[in-house]
C-alpha atoms as a PDB file:
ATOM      1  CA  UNK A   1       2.703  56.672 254.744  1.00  0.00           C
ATOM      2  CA  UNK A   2       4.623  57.204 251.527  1.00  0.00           C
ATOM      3  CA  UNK A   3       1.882  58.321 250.062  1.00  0.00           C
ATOM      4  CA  UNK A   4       0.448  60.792 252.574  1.00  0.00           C
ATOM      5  CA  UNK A   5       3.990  62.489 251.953  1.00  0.00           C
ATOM      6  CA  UNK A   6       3.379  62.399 248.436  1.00  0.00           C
ATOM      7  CA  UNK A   7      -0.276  63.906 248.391  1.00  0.00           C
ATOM      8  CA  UNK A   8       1.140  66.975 250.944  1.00  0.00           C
ATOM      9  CA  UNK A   9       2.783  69.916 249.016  1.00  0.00           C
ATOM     10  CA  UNK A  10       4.414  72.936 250.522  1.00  0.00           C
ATOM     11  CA  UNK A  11       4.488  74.348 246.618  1.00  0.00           C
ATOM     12  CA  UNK A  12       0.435  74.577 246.646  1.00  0.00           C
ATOM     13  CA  UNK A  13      -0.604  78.313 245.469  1.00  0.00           C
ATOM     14  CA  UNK A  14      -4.032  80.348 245.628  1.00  0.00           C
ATOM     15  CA  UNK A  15      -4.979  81.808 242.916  1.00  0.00           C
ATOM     16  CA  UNK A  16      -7.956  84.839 242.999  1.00  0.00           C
ATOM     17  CA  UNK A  17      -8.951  86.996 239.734  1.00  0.00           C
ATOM     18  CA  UNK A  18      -7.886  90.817 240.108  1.00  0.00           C
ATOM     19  CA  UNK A  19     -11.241  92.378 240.030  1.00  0.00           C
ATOM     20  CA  UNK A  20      -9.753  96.017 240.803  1.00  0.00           C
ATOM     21  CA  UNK A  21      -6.336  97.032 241.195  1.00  0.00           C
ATOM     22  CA  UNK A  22      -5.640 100.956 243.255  1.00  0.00           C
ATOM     23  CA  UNK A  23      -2.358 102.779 244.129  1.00  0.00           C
ATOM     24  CA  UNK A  24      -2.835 105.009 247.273  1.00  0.00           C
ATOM     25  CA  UNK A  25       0.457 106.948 248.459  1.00  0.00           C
ATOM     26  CA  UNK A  26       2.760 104.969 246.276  1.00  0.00           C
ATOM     27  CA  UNK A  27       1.267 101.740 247.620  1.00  0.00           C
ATOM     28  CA  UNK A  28      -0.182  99.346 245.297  1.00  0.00           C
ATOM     29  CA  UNK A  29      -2.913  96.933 245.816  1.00  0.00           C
ATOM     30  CA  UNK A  30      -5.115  94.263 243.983  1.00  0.00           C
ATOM     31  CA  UNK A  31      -8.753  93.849 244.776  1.00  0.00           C
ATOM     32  CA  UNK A  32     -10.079  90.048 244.428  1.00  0.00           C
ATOM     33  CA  UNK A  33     -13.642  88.046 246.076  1.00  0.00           C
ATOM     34  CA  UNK A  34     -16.049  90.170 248.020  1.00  0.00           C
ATOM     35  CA  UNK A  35     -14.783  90.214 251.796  1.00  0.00           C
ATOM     36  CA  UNK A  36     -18.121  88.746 253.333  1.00  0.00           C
ATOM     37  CA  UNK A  37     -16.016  89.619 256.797  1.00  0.00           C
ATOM     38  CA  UNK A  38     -16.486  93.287 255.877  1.00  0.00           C
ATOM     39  CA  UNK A  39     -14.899  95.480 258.936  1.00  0.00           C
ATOM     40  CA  UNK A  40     -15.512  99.480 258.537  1.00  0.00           C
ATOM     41  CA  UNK A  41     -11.939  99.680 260.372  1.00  0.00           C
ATOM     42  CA  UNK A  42      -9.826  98.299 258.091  1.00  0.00           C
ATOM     43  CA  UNK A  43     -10.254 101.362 256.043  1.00  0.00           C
ATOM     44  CA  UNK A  44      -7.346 102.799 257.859  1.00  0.00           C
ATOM     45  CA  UNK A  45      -5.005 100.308 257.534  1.00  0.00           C
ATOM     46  CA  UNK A  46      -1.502 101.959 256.360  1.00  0.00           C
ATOM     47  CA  UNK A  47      -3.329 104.954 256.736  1.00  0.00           C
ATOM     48  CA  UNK A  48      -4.392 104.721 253.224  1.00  0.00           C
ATOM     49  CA  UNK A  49      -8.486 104.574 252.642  1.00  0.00           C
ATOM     50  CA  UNK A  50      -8.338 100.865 251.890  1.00  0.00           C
ATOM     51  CA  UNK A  51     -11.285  99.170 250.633  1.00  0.00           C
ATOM     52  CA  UNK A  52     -12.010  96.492 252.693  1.00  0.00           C
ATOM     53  CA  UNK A  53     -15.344  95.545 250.638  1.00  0.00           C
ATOM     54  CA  UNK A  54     -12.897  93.174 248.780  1.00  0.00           C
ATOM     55  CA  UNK A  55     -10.315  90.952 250.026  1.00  0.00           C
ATOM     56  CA  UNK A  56      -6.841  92.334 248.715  1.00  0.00           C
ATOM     57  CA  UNK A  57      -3.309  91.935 248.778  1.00  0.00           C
ATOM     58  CA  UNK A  58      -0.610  95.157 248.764  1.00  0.00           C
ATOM     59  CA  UNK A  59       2.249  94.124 246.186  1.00  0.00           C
ATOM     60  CA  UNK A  60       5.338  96.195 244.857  1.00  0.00           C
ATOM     61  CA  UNK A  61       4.213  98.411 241.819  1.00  0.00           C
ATOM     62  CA  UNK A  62       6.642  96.072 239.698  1.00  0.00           C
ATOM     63  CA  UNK A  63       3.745  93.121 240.075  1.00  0.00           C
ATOM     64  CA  UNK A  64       0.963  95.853 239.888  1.00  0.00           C
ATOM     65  CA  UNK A  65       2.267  96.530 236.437  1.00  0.00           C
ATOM     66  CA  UNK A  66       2.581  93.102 235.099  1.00  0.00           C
ATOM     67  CA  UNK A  67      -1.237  92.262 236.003  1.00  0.00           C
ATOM     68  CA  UNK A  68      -4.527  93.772 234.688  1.00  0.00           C
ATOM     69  CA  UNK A  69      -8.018  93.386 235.835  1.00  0.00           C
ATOM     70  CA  UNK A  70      -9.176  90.314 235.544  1.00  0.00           C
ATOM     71  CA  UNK A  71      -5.849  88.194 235.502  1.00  0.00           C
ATOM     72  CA  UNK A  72      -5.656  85.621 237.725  1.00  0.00           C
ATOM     73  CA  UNK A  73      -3.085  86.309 240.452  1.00  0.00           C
ATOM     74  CA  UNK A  74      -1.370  83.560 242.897  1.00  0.00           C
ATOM     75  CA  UNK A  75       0.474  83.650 245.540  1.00  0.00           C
END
């Protein structure tokens, strides 16, 4: 049992490469893996035209500055 416990992490992180990064209305967002659940109405999420070919993540423009295309970003 101890070592069930052991093997079980609540710090465990996913990590995706930034392979596009947009700001849209003072919004920022990175772009990672191709969204294979591609869905034409998430487009208007926020209201901003959103790219929902990719999978992406909105972060504060702080973050947005610290990463470039291609970094690997967790979270």
């Amino acid at each position: 049992m101890v070592l069930y416990l052991l093997g079980c992490s609540k710090d465990k992180q996913l990590c995706d490469t930034i392979q596009n990064k947009e700001e849209s209305s003072g919004v920022y967002y990175f772009y990672f893996r191709t969204n294979y659940y591609n869905n034409p109405q998430m487009n208007q999420i926020g209201g901003a035209g959103i790219n929902s070919q990719f999978a992406s993540g909105k972060v504060s423009e702080e973050v947005y500055n610290q990463y470039d295309i291609g970094d690997q970003y967790c979270y």
